[in-house]
N, C-alpha and C. Protein backbone atom coordinates (compact mmCIF):
# COMPACT_ATOMS: atom_id res chain seq x y z
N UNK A 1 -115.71 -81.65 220.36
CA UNK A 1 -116.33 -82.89 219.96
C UNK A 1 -115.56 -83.52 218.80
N UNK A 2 -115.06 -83.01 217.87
CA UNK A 2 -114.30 -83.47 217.22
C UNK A 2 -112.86 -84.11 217.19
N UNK A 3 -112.75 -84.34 218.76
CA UNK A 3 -111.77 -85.01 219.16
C UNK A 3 -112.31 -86.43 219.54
N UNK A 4 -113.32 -86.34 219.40
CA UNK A 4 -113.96 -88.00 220.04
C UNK A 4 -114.56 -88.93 218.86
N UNK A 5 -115.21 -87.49 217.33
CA UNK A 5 -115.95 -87.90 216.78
C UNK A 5 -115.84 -88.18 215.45
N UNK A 6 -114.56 -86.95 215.01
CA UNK A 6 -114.27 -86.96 213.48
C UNK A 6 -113.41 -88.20 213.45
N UNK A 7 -113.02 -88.58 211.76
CA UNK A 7 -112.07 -89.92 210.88
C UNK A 7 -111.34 -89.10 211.26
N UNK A 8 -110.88 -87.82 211.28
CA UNK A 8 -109.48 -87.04 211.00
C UNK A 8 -108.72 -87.31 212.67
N UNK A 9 -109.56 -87.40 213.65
CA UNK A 9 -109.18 -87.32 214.75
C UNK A 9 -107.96 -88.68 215.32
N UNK A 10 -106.72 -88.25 216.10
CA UNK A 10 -106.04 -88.96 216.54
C UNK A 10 -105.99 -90.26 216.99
N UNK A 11 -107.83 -90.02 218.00
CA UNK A 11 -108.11 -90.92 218.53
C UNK A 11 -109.34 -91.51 217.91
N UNK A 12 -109.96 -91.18 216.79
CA UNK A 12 -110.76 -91.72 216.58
C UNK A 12 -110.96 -93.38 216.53
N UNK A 13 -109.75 -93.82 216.39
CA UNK A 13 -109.98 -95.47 216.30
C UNK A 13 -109.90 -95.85 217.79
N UNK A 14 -109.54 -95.26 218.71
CA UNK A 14 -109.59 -96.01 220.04
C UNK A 14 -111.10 -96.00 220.24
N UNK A 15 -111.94 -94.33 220.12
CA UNK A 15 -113.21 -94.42 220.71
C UNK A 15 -113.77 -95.21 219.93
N UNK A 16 -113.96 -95.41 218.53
CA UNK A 16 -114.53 -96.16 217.57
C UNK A 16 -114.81 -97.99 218.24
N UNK A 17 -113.27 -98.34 218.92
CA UNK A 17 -114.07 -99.59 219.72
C UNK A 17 -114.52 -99.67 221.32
N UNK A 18 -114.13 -98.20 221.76
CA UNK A 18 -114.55 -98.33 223.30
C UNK A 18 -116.07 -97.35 223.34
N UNK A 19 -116.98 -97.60 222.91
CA UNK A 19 -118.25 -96.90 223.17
C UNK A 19 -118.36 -96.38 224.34
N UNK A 20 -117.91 -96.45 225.37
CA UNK A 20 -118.13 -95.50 226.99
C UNK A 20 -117.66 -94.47 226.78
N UNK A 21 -116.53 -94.21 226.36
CA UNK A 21 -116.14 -92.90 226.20
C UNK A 21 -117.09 -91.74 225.69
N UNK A 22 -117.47 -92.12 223.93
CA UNK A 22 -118.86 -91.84 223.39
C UNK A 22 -119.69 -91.98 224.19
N UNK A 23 -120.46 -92.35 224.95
CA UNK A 23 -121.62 -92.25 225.59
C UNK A 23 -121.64 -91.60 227.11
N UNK A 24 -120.53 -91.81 228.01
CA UNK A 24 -119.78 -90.52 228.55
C UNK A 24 -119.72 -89.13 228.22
N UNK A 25 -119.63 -88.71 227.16
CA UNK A 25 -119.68 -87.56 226.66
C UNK A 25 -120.86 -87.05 226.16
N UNK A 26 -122.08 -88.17 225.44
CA UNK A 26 -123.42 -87.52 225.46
C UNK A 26 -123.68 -87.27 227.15
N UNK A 27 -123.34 -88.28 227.66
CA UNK A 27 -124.56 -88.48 229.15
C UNK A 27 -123.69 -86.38 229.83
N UNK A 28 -122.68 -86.54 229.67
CA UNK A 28 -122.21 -85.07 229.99
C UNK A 28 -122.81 -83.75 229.50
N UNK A 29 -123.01 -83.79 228.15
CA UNK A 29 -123.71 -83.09 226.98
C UNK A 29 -125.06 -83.00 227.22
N UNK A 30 -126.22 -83.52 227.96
CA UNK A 30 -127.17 -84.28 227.76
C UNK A 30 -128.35 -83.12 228.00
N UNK A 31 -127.91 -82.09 229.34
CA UNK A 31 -128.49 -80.97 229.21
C UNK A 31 -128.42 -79.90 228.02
N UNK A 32 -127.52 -79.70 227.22
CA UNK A 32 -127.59 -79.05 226.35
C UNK A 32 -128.11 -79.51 225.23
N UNK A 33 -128.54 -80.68 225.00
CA UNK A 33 -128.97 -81.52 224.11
C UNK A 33 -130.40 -81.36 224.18
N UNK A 34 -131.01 -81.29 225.48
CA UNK A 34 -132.30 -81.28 225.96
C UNK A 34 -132.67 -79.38 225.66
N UNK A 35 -131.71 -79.19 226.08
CA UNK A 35 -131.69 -77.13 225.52
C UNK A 35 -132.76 -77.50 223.99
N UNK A 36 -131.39 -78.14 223.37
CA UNK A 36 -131.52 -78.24 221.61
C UNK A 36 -133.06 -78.46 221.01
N UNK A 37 -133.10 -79.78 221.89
CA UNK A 37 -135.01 -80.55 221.30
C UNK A 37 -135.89 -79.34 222.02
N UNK A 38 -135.74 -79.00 222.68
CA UNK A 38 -136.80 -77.69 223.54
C UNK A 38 -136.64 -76.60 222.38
N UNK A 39 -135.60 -76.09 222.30
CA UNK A 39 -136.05 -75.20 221.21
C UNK A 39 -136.23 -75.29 219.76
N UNK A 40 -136.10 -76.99 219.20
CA UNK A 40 -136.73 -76.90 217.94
C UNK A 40 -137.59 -77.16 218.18
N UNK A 41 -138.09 -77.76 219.03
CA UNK A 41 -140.06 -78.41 218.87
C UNK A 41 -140.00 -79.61 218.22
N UNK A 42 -138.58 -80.34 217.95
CA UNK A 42 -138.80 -81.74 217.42
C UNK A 42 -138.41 -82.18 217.99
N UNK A 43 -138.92 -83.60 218.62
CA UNK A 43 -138.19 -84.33 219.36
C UNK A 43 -137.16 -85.35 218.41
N UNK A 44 -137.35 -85.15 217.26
CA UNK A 44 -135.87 -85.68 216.57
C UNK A 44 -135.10 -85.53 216.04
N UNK A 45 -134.74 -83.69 216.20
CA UNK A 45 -133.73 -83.48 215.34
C UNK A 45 -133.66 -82.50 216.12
N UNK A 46 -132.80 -82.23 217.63
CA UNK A 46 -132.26 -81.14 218.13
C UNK A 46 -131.59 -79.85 217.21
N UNK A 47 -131.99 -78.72 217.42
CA UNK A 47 -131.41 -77.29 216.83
C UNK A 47 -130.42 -77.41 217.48
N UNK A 48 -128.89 -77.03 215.88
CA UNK A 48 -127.93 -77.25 216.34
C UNK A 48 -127.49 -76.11 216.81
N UNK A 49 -127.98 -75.12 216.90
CA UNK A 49 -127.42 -73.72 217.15
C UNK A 49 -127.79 -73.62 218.72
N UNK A 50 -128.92 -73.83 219.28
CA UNK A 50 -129.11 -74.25 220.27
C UNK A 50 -128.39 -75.33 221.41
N UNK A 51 -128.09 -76.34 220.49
CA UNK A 51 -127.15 -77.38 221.60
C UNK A 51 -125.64 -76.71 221.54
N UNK A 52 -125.16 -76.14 220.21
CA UNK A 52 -123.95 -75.61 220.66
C UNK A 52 -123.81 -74.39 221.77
N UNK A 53 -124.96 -73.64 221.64
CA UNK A 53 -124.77 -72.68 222.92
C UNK A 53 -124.58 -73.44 224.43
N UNK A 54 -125.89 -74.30 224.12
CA UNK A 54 -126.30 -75.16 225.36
C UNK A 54 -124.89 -75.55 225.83
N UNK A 55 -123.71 -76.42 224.94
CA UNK A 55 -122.30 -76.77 225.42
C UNK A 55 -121.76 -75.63 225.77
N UNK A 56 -121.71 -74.41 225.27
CA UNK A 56 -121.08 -73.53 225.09
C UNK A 56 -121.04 -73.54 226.69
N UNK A 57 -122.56 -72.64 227.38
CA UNK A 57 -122.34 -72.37 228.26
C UNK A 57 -122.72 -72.84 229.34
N UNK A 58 -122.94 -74.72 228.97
CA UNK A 58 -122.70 -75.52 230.33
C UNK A 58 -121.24 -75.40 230.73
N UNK A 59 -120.30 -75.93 229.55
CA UNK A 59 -118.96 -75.97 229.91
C UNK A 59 -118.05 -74.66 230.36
N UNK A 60 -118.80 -73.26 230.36
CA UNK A 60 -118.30 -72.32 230.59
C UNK A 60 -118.36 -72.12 232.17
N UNK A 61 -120.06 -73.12 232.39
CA UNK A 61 -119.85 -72.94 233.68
C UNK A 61 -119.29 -73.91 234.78
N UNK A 62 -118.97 -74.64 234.00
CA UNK A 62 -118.11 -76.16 235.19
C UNK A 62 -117.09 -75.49 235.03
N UNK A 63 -116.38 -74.62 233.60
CA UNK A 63 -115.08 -74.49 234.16
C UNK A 63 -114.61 -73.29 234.69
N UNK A 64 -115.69 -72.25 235.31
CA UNK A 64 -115.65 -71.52 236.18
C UNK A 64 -115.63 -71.92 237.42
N UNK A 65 -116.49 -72.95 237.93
CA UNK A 65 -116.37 -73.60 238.96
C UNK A 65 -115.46 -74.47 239.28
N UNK A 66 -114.96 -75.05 238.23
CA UNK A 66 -113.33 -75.64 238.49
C UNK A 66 -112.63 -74.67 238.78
N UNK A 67 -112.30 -73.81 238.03
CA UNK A 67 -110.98 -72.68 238.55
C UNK A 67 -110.87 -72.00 239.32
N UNK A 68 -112.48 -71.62 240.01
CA UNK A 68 -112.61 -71.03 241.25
C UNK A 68 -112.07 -72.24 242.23
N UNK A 69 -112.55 -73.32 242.37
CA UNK A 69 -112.39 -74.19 242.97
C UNK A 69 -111.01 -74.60 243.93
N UNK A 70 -110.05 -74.46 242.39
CA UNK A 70 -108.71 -74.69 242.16
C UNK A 70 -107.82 -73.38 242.98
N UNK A 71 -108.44 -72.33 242.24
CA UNK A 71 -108.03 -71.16 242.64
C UNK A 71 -108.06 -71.31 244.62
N UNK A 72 -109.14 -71.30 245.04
CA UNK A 72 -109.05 -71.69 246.48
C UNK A 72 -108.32 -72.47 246.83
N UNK A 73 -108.41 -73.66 246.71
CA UNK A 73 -107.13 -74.92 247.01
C UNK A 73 -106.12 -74.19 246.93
N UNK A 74 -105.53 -73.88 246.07
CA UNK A 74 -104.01 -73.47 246.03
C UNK A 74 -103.82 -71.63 247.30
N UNK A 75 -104.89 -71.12 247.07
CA UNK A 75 -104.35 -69.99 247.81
C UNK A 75 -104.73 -70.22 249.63
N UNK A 76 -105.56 -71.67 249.61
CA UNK A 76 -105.41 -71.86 251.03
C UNK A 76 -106.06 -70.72 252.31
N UNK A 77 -105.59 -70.56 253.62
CA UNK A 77 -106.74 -70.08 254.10
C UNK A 77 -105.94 -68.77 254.34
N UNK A 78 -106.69 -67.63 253.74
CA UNK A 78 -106.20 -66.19 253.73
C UNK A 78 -105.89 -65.55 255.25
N UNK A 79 -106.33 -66.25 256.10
CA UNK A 79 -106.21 -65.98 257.92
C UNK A 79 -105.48 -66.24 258.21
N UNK A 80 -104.12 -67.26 257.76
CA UNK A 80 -103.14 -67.52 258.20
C UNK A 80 -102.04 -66.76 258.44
N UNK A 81 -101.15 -67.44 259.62
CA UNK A 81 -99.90 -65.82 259.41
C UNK A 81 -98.84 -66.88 258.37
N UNK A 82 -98.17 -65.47 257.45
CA UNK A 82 -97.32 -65.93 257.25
C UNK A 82 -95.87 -66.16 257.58
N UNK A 83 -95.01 -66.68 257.33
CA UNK A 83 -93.94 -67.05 258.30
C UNK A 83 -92.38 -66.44 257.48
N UNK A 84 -91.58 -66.01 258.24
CA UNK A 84 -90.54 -65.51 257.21
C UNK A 84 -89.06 -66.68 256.78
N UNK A 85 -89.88 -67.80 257.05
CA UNK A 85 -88.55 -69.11 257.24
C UNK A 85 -88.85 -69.39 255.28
């Protein structure tokens, strides 16, 4: 997040005038966010220890499912013969 959000960040002045990006990234976030308010009991001040897990291990699991994903694509269909050309 601190690539989208901190002054220190590279890009901070691009996102600073394109708001989609920022709001792209909550609407992505949005389940772990909902983690956060569920386990403080406030609906206005999400537990941050909570939404960071919540990212933690949404994004652990898209990018298991990407690499499995990937992983298939590239190794293609294991039934095939292979050829010695």
């Amino acid at each position: 997040m601190w690539l989208f959000s901190s002054e220190s960040s590279p890009i901070y002045q691009f996102t600073l005038y394109n708001p989609d990006i920022g709001n792209a990234i909550t609407l992505l976030n949005m389940p772990a966010i909902l983690l956060g308010f569920l386990v403080s009991g406030n609906v206005h001040a999400p537990s941050p220890v909570a939404t960071a897990l919540g990212v933690l291990a949404q994004w652990f699991v898209i990018g298991c499912l990407a690499s499995w994903a990937w992983f298939k694509l590239r190794r293609g269909n294991p039934n095939r013969e292979v050829s010695d050309a």
